[in-house]
Protein backbone atom coordinates (compact mmCIF):
# COMPACT_ATOMS: atom_id res chain seq x y z
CA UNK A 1 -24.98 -29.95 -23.49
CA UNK A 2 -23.92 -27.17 -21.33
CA UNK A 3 -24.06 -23.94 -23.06
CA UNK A 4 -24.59 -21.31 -20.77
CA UNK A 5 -24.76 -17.48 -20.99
CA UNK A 6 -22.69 -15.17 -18.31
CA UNK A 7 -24.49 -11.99 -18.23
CA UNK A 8 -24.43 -10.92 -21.29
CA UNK A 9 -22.08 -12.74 -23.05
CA UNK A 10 -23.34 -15.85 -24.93
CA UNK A 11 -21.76 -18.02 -26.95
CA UNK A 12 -21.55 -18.28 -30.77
CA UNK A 13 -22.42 -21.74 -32.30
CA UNK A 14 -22.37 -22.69 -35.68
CA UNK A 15 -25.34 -25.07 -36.59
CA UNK A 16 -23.09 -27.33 -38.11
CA UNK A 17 -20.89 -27.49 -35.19
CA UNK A 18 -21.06 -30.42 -32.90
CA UNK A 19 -21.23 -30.07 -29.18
CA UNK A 20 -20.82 -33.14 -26.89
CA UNK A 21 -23.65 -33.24 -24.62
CA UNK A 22 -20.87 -33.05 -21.77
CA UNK A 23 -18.79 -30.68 -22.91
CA UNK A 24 -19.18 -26.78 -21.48
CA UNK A 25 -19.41 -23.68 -23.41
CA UNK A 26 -19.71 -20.20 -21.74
CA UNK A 27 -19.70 -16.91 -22.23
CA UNK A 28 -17.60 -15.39 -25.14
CA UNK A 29 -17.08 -17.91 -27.38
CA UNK A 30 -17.64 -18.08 -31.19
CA UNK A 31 -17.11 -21.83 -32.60
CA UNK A 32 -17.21 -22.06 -36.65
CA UNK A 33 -18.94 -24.25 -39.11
CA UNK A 34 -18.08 -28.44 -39.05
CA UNK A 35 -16.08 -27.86 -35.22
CA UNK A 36 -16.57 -30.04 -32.83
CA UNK A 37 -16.23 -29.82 -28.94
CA UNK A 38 -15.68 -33.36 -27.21
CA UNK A 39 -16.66 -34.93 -23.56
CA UNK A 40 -15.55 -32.97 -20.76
CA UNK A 41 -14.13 -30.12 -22.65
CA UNK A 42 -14.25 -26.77 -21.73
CA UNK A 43 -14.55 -23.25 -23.09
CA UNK A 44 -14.36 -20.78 -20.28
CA UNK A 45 -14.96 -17.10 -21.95
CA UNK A 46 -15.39 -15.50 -18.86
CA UNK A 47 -12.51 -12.74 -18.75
CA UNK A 48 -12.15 -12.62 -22.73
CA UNK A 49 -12.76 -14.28 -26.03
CA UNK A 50 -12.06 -17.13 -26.99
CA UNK A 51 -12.81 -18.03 -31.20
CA UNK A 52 -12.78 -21.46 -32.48
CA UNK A 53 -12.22 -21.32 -36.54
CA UNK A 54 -14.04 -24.12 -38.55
CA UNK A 55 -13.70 -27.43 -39.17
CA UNK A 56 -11.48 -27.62 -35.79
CA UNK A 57 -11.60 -30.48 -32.96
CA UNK A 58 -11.26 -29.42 -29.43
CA UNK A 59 -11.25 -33.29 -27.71
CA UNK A 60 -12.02 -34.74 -24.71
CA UNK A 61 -10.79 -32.81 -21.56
CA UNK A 62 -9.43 -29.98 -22.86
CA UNK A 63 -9.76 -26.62 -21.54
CA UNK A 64 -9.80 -23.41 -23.22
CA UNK A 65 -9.26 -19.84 -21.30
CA UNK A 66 -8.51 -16.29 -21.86
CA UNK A 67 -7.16 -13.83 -19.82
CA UNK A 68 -8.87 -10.49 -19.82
CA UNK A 69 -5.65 -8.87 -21.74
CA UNK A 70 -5.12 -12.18 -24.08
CA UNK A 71 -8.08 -13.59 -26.08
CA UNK A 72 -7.58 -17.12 -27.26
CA UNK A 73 -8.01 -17.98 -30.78
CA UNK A 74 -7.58 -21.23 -32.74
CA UNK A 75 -7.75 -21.12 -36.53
CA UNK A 76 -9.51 -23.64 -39.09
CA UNK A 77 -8.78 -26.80 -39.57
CA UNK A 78 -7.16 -27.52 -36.14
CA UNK A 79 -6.53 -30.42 -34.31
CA UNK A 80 -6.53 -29.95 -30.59
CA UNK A 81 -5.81 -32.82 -28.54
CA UNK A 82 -7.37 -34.42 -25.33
CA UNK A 83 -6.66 -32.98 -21.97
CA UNK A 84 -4.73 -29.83 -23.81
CA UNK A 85 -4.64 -26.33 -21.68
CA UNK A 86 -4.81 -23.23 -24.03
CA UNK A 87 -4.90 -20.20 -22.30
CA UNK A 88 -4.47 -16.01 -23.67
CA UNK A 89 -2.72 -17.69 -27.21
CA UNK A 90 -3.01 -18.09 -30.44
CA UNK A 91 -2.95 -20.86 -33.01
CA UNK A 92 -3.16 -20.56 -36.67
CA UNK A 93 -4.78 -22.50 -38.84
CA UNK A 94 -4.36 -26.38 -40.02
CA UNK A 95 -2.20 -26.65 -36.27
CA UNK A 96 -1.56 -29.51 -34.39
CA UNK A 97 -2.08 -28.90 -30.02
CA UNK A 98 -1.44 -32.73 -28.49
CA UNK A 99 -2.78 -34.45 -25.79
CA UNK A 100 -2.11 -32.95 -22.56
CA UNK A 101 0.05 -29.88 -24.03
CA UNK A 102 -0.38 -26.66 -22.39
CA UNK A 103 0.29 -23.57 -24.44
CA UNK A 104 0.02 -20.14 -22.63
CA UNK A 105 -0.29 -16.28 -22.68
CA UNK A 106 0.87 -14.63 -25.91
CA UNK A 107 2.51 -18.10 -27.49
CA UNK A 108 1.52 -18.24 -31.30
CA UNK A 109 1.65 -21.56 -32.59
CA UNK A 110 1.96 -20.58 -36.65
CA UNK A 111 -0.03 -22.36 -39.38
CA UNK A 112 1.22 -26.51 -39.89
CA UNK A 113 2.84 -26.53 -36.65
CA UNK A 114 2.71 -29.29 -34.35
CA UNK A 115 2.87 -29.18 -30.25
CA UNK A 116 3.78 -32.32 -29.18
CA UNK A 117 2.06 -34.65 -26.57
CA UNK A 118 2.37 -32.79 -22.96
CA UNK A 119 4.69 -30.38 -23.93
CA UNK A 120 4.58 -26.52 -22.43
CA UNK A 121 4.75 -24.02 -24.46
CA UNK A 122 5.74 -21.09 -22.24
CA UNK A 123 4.58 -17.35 -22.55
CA UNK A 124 5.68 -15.74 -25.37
CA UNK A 125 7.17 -18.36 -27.54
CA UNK A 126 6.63 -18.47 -31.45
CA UNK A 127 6.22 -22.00 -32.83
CA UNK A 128 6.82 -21.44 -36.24
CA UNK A 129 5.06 -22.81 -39.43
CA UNK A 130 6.49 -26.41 -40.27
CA UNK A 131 8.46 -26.66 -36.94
CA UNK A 132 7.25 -29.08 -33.97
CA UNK A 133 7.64 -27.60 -30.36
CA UNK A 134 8.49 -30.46 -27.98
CA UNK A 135 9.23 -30.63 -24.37
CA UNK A 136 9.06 -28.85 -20.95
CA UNK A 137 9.97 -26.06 -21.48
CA UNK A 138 9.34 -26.86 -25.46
CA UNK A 139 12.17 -26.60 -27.98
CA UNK A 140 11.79 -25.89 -31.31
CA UNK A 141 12.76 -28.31 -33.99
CA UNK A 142 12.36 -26.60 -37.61
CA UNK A 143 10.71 -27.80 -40.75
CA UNK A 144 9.89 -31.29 -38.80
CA UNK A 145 6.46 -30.66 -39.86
CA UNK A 146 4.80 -32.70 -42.91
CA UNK A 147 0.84 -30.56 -42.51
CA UNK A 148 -0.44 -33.53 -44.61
CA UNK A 149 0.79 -36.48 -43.04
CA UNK A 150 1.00 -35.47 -39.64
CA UNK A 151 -2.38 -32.61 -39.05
CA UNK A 152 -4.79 -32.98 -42.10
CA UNK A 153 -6.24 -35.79 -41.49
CA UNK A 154 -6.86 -35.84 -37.93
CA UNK A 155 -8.51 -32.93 -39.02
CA UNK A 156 -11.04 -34.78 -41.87
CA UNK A 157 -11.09 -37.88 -39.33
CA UNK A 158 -12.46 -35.59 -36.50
CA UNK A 159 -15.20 -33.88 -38.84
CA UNK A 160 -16.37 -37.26 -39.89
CA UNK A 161 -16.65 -38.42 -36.22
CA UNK A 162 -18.58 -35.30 -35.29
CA UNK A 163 -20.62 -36.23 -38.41
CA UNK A 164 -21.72 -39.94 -36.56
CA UNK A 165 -21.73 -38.46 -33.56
CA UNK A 166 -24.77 -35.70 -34.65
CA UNK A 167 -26.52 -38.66 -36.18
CA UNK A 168 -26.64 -41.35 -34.03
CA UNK A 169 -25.37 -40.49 -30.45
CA UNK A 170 -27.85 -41.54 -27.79
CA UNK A 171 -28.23 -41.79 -24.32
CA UNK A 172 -29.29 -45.26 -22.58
CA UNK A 173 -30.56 -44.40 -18.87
C-alpha cells in the first residue's frame, strides 16, 4: 500500500483498519478502528486534515481533500461510495456519500443522511439528518431517509469485506 509521510505529517492508521494495497494515504490523516480504504482511493492530507471515524468504507476511486482553511472529516459508521470527491466538509456519522457524488467546502452532511449517486453538494449546504440530497446542484428531500434500510448495512457489509480482504487477499505475478 501507499502510505507515505509529507514532511512531517504522517498518517494515523488503526491496526484494525484495512488498507488496499492500491489505495494512497498521505500526510494528515487519522483512519479509525474496522475502516477500510479501497483500490485507487485517495487521502490527500496535504493542506489540512482529513479524519476517517471507525468502522467507515471509503471505496474504490474516491478521493478525499482538505483545504488548508476546511479539514475534512467523516464520522463512524459511514458509507462512502466509489469514485466520490469530498473536499474541506463534513459528514456525520452512520452517512451515506454515493458513487461519484462530490460534496465540497463547508457542506455538512448530518448523521443518517444520504447523498445520492453523482449528485453535488455545493459549498455550504446542510444535508440534514434523515433527508437525501439529490441532484446537480442537490436538493433536499426531508425525512426520505430510513438509516437502517438504506446506510447500516452497507456499513456491516463493508466491514465484513475488509475482514476477507485482510485474510486472504493475494497477489498472483
Amino acid at each position: 500500500m501507499a502510505i507515505y509521510a509529507l514532511g512531517g505529517l504522517e498518517p494515523r492508521i488503526h491496526s484494525t483498519a484495512f488498507i488496499h494495497p492500491q489505495a494512497t494515504v498521505i500526510g494528515d490523516v487519522t483512519i479509525g478502528a474496522e475502516s477500510s480504504v479501497w483500490p485507487s482511493a485517495v487521502l490527500r492530507g496535504d493542506e489540512g486534515a482529513i479524519v476517517v471515524g471507525k468502522r467507515t468504507s471509503i471505496q474504490d476511486c474516491s478521493v478525499i481533500h482538505t483545504t488548508a482553511e476546511w479539514p475534512t472529516t467523516i464520522g463512524d459508521r459511514c458509507v462512502i461510495g466509489h469514485i466520490v470527491h469530498l473536499e474541506g466538509c463534513t459528514v456525520e456519522d452512520e452517512a451515506l456519500v454515493g458513487n461519484g457524488a462530490v460534496v465540497l467546502h463547508r457542506a455538512i452532511i448530518r448523521t443518517h443522511a444520504l447523498v445520492g449517486s453523482n449528485a453535488v453538494v455545493p459549498a455550504d449546504l446542510e444535508v440534514p439528518s434523515q433527508a437525501m440530497a439529490l441532484g446537480v446542484p442537490a436538493k433536499i428531500l426531508p425525512d426520505s431517509v430510513d438509516p437502517e434500510a438504506m446506510i447500516l448495512g452497507g456499513v456491516e457489509s463493508y466491514v465484513q469485506k475488509a475482514l476477507l480482504y485482510r485474510s486472504q487477499l493475494r497477489r498472483l505475478d
